[in-house]
ModelCIF file with pLDDT and N, C-alpha, C, O atoms, coordinates in Angstrom:
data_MODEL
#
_entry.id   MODEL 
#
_entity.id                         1 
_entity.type                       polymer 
_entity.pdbx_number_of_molecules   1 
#
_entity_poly.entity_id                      1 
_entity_poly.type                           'polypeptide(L)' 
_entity_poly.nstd_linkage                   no 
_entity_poly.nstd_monomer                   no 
_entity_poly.pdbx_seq_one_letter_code       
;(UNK)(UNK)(UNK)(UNK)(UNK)(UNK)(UNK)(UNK)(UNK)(UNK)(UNK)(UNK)(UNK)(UNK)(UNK)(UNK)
(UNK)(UNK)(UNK)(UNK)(UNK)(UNK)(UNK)(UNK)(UNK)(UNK)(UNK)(UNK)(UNK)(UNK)(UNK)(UNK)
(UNK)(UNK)(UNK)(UNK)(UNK)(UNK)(UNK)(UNK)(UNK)(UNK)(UNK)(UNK)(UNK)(UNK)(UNK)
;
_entity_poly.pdbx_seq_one_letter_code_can   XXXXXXXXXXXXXXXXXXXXXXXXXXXXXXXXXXXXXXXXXXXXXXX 
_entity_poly.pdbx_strand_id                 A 
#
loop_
_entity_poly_seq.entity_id 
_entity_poly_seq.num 
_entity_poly_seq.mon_id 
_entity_poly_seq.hetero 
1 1  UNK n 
1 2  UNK n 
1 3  UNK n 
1 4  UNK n 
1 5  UNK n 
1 6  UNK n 
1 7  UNK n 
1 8  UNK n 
1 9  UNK n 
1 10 UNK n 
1 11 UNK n 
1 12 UNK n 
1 13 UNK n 
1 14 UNK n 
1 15 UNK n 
1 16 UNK n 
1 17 UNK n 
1 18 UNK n 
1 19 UNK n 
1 20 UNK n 
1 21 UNK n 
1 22 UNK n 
1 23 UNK n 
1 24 UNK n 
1 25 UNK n 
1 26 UNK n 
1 27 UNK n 
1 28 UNK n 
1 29 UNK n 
1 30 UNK n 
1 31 UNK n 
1 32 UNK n 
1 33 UNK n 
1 34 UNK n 
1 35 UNK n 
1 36 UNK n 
1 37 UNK n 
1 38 UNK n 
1 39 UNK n 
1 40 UNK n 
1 41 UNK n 
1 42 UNK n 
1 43 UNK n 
1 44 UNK n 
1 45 UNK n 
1 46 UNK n 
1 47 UNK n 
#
_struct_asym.id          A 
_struct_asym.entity_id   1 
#
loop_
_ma_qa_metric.id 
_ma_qa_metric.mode 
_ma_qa_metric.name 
_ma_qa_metric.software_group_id 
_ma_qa_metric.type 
1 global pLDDT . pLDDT 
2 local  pLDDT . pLDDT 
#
_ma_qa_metric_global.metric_id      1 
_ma_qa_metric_global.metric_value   72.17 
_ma_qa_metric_global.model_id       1 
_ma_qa_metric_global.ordinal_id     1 
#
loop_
_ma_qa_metric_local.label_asym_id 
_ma_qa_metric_local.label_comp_id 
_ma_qa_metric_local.label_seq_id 
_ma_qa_metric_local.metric_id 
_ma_qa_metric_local.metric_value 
_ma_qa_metric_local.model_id 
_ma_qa_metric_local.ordinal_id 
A UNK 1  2 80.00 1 1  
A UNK 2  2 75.00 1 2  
A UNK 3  2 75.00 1 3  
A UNK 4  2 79.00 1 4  
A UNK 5  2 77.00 1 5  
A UNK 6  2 75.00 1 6  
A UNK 7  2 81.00 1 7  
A UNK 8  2 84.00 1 8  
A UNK 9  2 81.00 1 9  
A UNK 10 2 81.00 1 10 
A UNK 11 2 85.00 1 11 
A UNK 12 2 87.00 1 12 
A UNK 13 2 84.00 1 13 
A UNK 14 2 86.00 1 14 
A UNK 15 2 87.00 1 15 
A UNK 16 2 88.00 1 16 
A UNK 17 2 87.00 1 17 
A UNK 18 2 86.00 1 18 
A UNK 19 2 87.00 1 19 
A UNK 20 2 87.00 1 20 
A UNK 21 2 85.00 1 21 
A UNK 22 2 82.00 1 22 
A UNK 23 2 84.00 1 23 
A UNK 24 2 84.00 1 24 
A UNK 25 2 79.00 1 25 
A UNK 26 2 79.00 1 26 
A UNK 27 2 77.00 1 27 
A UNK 28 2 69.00 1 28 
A UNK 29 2 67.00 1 29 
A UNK 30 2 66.00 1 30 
A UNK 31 2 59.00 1 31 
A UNK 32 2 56.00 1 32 
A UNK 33 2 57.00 1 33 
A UNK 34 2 57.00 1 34 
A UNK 35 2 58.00 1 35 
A UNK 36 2 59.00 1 36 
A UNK 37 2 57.00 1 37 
A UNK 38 2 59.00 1 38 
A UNK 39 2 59.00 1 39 
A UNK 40 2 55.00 1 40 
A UNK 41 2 57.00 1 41 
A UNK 42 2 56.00 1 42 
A UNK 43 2 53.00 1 43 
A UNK 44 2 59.00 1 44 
A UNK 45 2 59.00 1 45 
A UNK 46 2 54.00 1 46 
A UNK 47 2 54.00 1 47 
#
loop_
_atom_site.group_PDB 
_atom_site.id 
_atom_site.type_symbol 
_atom_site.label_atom_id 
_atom_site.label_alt_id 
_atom_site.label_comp_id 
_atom_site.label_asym_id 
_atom_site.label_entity_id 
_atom_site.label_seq_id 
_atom_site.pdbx_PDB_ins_code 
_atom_site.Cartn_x 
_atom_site.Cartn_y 
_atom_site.Cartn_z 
_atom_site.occupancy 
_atom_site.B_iso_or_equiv 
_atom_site.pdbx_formal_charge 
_atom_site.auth_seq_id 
_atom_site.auth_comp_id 
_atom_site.auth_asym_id 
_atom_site.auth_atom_id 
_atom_site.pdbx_PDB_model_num 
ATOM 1   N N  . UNK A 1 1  ? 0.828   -1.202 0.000   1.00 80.00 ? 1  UNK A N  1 
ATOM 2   C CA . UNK A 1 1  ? 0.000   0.000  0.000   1.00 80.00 ? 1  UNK A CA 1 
ATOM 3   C C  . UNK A 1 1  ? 0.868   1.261  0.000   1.00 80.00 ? 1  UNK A C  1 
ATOM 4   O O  . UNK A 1 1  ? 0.489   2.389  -0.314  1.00 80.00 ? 1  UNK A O  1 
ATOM 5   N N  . UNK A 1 2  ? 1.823   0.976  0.313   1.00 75.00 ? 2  UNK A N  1 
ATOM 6   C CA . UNK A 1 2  ? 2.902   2.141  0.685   1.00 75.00 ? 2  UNK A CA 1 
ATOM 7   C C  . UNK A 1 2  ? 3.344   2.623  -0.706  1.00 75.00 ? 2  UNK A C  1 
ATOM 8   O O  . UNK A 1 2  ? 3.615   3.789  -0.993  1.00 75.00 ? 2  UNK A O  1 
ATOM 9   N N  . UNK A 1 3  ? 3.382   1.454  -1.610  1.00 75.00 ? 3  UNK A N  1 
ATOM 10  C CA . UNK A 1 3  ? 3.707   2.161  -3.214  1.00 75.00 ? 3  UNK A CA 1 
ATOM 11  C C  . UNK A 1 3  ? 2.936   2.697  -4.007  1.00 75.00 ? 3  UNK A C  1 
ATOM 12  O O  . UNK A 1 3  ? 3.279   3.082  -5.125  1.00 75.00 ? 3  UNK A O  1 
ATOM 13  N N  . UNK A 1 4  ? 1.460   2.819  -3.397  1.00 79.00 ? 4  UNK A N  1 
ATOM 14  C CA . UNK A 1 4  ? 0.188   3.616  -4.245  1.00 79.00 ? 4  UNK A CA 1 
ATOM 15  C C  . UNK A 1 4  ? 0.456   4.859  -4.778  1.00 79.00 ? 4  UNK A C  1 
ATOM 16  O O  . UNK A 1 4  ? 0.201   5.357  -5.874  1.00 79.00 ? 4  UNK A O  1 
ATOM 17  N N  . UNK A 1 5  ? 1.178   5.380  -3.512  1.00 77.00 ? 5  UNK A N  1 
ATOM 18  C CA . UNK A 1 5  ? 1.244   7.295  -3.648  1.00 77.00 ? 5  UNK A CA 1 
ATOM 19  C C  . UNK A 1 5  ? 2.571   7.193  -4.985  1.00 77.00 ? 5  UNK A C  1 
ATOM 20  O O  . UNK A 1 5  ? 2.839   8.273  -5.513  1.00 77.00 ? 5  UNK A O  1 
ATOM 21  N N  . UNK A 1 6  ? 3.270   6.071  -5.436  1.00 75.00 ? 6  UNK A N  1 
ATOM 22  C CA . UNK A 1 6  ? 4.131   6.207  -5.967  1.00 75.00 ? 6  UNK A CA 1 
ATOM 23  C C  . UNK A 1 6  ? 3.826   6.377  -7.692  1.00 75.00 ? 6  UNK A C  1 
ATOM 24  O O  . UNK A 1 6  ? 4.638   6.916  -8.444  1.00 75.00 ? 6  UNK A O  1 
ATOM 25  N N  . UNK A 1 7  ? 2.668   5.882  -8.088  1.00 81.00 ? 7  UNK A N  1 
ATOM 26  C CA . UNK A 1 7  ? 1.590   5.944  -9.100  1.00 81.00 ? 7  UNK A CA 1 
ATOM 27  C C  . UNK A 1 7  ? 1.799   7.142  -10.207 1.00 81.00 ? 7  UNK A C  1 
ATOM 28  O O  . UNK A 1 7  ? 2.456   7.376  -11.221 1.00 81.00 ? 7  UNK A O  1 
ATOM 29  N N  . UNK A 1 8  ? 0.689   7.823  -9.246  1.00 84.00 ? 8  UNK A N  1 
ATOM 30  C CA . UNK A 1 8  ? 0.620   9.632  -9.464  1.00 84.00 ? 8  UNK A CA 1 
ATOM 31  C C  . UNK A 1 8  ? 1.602   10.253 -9.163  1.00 84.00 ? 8  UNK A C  1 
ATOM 32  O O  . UNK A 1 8  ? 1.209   11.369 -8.824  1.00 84.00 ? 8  UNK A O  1 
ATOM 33  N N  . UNK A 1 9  ? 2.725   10.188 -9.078  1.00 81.00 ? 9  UNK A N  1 
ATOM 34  C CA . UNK A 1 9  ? 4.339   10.469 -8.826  1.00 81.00 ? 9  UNK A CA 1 
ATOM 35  C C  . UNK A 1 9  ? 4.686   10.611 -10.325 1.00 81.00 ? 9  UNK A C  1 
ATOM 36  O O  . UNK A 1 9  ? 4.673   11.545 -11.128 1.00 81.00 ? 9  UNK A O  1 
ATOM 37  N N  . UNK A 1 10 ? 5.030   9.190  -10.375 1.00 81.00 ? 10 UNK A N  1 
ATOM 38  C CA . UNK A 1 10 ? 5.298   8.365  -12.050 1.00 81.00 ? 10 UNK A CA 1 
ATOM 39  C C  . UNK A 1 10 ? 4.757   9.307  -13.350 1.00 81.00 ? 10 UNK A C  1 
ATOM 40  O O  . UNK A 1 10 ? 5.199   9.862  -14.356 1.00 81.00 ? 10 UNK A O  1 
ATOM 41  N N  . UNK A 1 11 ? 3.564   9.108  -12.663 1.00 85.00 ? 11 UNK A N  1 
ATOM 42  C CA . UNK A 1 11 ? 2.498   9.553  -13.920 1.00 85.00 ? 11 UNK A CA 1 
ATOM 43  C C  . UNK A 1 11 ? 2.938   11.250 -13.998 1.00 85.00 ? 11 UNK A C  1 
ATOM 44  O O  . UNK A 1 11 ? 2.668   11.845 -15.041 1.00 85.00 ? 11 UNK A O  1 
ATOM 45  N N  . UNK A 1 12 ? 3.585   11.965 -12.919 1.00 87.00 ? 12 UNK A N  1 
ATOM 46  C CA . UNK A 1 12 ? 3.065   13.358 -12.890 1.00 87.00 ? 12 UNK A CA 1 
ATOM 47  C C  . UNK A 1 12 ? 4.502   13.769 -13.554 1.00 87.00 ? 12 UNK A C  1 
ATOM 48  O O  . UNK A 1 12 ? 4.665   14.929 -13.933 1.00 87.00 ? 12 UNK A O  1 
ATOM 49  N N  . UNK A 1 13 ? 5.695   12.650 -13.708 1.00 84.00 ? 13 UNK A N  1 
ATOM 50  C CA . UNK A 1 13 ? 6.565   12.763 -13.959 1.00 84.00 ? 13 UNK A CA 1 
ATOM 51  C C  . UNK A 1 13 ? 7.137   12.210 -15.324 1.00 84.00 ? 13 UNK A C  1 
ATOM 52  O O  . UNK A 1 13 ? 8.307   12.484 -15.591 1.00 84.00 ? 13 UNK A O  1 
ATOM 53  N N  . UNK A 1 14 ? 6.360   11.416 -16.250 1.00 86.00 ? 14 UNK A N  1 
ATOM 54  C CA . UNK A 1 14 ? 6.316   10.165 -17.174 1.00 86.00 ? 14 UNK A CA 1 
ATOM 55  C C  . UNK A 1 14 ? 5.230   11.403 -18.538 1.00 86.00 ? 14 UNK A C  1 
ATOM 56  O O  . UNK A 1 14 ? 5.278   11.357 -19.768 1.00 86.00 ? 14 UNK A O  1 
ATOM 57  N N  . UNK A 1 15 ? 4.549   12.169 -17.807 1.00 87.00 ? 15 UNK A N  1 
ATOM 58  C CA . UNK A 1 15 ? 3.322   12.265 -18.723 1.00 87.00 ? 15 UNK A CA 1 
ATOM 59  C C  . UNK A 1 15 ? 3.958   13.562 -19.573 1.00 87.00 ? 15 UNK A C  1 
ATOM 60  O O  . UNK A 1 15 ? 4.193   13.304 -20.753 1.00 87.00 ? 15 UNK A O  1 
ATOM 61  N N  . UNK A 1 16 ? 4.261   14.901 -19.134 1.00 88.00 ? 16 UNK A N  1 
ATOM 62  C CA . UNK A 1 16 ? 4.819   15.398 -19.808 1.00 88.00 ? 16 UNK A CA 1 
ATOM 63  C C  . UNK A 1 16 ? 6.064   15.066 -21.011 1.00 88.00 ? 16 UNK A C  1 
ATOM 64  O O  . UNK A 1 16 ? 5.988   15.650 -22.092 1.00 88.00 ? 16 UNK A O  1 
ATOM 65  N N  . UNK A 1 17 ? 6.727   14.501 -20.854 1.00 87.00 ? 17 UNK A N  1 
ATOM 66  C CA . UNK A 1 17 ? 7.956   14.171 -21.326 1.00 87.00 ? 17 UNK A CA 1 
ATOM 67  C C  . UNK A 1 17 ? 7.415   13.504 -22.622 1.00 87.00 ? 17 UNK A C  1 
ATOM 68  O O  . UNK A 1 17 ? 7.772   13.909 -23.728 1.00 87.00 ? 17 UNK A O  1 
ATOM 69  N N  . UNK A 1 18 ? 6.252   12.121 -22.403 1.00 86.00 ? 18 UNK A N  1 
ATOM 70  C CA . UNK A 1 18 ? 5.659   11.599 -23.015 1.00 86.00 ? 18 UNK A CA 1 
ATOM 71  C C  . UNK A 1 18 ? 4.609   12.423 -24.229 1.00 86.00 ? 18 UNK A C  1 
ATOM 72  O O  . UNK A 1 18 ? 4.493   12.111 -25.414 1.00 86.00 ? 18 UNK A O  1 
ATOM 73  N N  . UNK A 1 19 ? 4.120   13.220 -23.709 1.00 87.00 ? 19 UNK A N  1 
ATOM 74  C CA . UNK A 1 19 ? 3.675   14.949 -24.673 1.00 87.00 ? 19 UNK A CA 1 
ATOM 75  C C  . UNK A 1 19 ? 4.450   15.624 -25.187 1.00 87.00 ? 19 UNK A C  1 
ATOM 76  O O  . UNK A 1 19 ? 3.926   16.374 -26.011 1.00 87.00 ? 19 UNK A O  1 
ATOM 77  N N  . UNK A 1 20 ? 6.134   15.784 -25.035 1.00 87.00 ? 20 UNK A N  1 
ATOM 78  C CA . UNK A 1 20 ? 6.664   16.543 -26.076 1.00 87.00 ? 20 UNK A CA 1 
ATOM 79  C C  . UNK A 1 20 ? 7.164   15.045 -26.784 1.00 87.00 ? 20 UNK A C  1 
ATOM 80  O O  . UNK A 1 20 ? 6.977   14.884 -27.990 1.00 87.00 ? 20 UNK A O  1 
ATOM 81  N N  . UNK A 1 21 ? 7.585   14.338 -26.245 1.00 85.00 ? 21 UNK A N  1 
ATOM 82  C CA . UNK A 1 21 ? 8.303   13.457 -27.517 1.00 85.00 ? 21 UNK A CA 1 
ATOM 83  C C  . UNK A 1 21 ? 6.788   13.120 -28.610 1.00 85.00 ? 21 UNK A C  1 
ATOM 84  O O  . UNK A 1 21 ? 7.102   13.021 -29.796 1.00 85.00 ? 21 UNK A O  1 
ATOM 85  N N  . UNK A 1 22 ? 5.549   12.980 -28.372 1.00 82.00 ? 22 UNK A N  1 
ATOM 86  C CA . UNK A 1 22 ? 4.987   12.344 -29.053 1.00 82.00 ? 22 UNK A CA 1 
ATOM 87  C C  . UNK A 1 22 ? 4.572   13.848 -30.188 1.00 82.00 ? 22 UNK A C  1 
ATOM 88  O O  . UNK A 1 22 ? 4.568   13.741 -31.414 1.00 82.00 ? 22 UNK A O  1 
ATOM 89  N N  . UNK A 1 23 ? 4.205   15.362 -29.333 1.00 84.00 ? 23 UNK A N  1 
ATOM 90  C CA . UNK A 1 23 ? 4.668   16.674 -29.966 1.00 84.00 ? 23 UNK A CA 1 
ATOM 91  C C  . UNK A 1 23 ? 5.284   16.678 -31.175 1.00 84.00 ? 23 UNK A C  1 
ATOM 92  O O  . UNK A 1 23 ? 5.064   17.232 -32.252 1.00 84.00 ? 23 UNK A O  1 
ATOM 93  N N  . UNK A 1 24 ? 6.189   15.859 -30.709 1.00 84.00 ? 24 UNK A N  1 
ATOM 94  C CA . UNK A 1 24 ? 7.871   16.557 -31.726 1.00 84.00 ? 24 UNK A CA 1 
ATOM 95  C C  . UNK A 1 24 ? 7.885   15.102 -32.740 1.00 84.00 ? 24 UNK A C  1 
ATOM 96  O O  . UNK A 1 24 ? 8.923   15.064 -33.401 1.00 84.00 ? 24 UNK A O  1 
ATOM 97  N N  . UNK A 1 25 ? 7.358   14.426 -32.885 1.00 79.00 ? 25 UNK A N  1 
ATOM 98  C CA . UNK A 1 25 ? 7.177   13.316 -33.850 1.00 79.00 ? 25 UNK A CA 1 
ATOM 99  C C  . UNK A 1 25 ? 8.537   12.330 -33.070 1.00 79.00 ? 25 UNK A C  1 
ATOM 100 O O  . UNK A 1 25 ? 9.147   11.591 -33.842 1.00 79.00 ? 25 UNK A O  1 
ATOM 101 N N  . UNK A 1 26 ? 8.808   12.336 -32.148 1.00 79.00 ? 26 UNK A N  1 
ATOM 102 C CA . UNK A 1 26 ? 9.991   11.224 -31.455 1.00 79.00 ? 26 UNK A CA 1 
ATOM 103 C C  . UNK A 1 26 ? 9.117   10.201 -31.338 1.00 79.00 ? 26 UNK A C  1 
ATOM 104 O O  . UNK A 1 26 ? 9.456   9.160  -31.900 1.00 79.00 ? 26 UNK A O  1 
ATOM 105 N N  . UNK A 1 27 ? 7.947   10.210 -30.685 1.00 77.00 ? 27 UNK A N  1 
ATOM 106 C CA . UNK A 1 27 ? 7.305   8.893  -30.463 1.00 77.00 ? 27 UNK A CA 1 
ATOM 107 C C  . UNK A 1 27 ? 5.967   9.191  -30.826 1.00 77.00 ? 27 UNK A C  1 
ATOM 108 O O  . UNK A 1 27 ? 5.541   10.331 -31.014 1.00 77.00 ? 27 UNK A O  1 
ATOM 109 N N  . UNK A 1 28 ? 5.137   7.857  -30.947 1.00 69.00 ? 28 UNK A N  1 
ATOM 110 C CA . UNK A 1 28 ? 4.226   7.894  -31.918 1.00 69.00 ? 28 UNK A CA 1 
ATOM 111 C C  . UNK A 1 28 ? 2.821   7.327  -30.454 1.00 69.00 ? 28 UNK A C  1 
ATOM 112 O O  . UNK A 1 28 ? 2.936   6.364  -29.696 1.00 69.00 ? 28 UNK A O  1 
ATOM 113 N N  . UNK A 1 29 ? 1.842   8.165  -30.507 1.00 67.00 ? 29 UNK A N  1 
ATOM 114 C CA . UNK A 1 29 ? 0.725   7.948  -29.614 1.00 67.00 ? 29 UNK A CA 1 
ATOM 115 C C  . UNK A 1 29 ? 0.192   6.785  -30.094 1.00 67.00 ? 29 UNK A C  1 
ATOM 116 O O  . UNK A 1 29 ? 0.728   6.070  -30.940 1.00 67.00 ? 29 UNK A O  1 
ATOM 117 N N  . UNK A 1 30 ? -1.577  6.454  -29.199 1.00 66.00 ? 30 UNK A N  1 
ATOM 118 C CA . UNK A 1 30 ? -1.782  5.123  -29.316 1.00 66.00 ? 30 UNK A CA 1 
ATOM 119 C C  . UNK A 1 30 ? -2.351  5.313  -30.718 1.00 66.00 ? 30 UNK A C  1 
ATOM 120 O O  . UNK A 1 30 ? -2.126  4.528  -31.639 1.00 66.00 ? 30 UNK A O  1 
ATOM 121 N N  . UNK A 1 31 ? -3.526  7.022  -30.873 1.00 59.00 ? 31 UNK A N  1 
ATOM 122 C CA . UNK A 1 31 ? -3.879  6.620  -31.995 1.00 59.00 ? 31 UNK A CA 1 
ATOM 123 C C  . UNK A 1 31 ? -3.019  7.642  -32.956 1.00 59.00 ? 31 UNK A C  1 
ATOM 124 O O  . UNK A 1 31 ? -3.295  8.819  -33.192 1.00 59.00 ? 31 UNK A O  1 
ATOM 125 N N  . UNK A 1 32 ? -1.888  6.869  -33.454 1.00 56.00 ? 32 UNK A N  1 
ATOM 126 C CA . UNK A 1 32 ? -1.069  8.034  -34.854 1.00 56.00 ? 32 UNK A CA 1 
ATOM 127 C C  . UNK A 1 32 ? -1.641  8.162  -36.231 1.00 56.00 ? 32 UNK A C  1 
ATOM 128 O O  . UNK A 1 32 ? -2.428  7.337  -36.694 1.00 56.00 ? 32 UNK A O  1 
ATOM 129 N N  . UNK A 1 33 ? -1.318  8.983  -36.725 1.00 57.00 ? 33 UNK A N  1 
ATOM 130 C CA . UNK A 1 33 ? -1.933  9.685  -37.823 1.00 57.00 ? 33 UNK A CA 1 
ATOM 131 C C  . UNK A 1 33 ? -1.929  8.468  -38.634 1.00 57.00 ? 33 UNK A C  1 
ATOM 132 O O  . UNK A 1 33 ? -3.012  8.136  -39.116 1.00 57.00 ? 33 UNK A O  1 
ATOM 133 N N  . UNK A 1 34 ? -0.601  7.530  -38.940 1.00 57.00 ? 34 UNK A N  1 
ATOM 134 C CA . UNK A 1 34 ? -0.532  6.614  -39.735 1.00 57.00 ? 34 UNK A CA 1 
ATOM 135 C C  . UNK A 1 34 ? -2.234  5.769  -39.678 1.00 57.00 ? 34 UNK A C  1 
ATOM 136 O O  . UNK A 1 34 ? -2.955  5.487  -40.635 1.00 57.00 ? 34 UNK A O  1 
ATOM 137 N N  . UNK A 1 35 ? -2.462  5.549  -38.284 1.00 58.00 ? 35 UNK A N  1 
ATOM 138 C CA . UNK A 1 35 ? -3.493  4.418  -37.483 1.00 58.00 ? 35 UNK A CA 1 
ATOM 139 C C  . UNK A 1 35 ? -5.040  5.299  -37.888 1.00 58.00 ? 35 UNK A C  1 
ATOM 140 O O  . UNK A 1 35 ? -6.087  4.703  -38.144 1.00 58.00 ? 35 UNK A O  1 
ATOM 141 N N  . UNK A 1 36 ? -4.912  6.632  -37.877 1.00 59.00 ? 36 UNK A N  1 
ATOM 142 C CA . UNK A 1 36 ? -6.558  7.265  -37.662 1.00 59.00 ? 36 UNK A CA 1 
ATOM 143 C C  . UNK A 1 36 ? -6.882  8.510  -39.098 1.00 59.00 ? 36 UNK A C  1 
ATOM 144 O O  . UNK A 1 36 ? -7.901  9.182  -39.254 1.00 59.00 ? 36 UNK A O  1 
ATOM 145 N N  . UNK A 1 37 ? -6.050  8.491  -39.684 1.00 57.00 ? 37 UNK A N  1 
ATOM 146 C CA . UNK A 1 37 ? -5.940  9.584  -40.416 1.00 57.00 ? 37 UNK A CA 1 
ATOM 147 C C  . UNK A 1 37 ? -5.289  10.987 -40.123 1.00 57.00 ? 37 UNK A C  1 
ATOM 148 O O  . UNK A 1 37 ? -4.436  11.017 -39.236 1.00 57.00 ? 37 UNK A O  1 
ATOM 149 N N  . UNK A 1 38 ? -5.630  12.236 -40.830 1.00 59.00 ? 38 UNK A N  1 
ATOM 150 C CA . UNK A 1 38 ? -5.035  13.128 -40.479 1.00 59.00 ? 38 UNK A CA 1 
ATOM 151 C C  . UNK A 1 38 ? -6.337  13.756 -39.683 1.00 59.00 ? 38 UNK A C  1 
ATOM 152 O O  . UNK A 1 38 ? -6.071  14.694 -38.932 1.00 59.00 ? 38 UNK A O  1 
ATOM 153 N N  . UNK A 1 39 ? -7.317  13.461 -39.742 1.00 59.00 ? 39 UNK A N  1 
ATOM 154 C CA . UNK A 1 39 ? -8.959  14.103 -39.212 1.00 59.00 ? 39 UNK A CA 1 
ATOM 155 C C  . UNK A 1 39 ? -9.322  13.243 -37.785 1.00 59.00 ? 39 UNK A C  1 
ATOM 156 O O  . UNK A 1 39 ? -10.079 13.608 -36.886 1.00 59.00 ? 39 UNK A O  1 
ATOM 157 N N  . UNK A 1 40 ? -8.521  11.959 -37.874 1.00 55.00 ? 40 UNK A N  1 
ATOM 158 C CA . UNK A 1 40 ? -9.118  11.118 -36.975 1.00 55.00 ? 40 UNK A CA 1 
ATOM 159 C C  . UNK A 1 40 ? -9.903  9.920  -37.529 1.00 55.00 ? 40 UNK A C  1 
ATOM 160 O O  . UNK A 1 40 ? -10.146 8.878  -36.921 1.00 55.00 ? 40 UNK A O  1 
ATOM 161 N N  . UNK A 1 41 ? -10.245 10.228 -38.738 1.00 57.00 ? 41 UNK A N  1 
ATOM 162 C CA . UNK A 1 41 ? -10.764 9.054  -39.034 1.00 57.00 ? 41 UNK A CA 1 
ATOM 163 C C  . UNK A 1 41 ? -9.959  7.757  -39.485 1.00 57.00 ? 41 UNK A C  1 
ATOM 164 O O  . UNK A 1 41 ? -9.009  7.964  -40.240 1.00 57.00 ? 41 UNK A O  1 
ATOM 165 N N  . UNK A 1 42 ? -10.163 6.752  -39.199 1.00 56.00 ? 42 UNK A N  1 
ATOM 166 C CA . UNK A 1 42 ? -9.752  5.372  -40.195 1.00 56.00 ? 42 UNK A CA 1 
ATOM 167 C C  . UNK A 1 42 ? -9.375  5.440  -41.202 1.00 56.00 ? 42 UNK A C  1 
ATOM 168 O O  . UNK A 1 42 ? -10.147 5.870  -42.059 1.00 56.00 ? 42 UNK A O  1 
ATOM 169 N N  . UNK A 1 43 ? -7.956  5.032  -41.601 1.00 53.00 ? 43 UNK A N  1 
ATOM 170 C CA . UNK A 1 43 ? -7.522  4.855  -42.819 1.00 53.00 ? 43 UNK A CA 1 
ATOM 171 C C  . UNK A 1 43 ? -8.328  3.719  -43.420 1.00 53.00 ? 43 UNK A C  1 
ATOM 172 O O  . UNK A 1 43 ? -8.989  2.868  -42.825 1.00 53.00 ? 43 UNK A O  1 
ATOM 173 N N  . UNK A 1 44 ? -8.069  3.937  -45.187 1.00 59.00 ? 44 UNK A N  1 
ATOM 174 C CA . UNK A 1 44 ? -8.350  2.829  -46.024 1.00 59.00 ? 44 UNK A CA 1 
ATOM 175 C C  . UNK A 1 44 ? -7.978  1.347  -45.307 1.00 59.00 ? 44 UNK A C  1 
ATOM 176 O O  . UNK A 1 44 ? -7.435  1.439  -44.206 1.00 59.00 ? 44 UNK A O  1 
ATOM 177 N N  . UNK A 1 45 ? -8.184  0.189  -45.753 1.00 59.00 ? 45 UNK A N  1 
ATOM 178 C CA . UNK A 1 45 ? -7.232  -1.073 -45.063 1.00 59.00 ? 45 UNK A CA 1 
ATOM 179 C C  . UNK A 1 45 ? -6.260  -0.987 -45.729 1.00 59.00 ? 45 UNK A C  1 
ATOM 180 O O  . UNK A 1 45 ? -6.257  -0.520 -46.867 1.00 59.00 ? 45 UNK A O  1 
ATOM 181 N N  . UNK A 1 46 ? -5.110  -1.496 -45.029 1.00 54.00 ? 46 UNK A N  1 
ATOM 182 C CA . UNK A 1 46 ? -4.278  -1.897 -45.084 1.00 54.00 ? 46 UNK A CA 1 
ATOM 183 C C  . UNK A 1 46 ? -3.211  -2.582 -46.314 1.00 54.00 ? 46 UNK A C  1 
ATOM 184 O O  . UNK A 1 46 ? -3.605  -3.740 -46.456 1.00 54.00 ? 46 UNK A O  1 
ATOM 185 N N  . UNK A 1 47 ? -2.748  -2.484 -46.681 1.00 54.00 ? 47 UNK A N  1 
ATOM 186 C CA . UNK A 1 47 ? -1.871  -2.769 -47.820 1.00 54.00 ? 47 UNK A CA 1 
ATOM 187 C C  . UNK A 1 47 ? -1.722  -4.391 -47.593 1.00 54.00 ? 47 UNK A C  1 
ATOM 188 O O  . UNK A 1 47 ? -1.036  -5.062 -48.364 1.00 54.00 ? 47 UNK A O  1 
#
């Protein structure tokens, strides 16, 4: 129980960093442009 508070620590420390790399095209979110379009919608299928 003692590692709960350690969570929202992680997260408060993990989440920004995780917003500029995904920002700056370093890393790619769950849904990327490749995955949803440029609008959000669903690409065609798949090749």
């Amino acid at each position: 129980s003692l590692a709960v508070p350690a969570v929202p620590a992680g997260l408060a420390f993990a989440h920004p960093v995780n917003v500029w790399l995904v920002a700056n095209h370093l890393k790619h979110g769950m849904g990327t442009v490749r995955a949803l379009g440029e609008d959000g919608e669903p690409l065609p299928t798949a090749a």
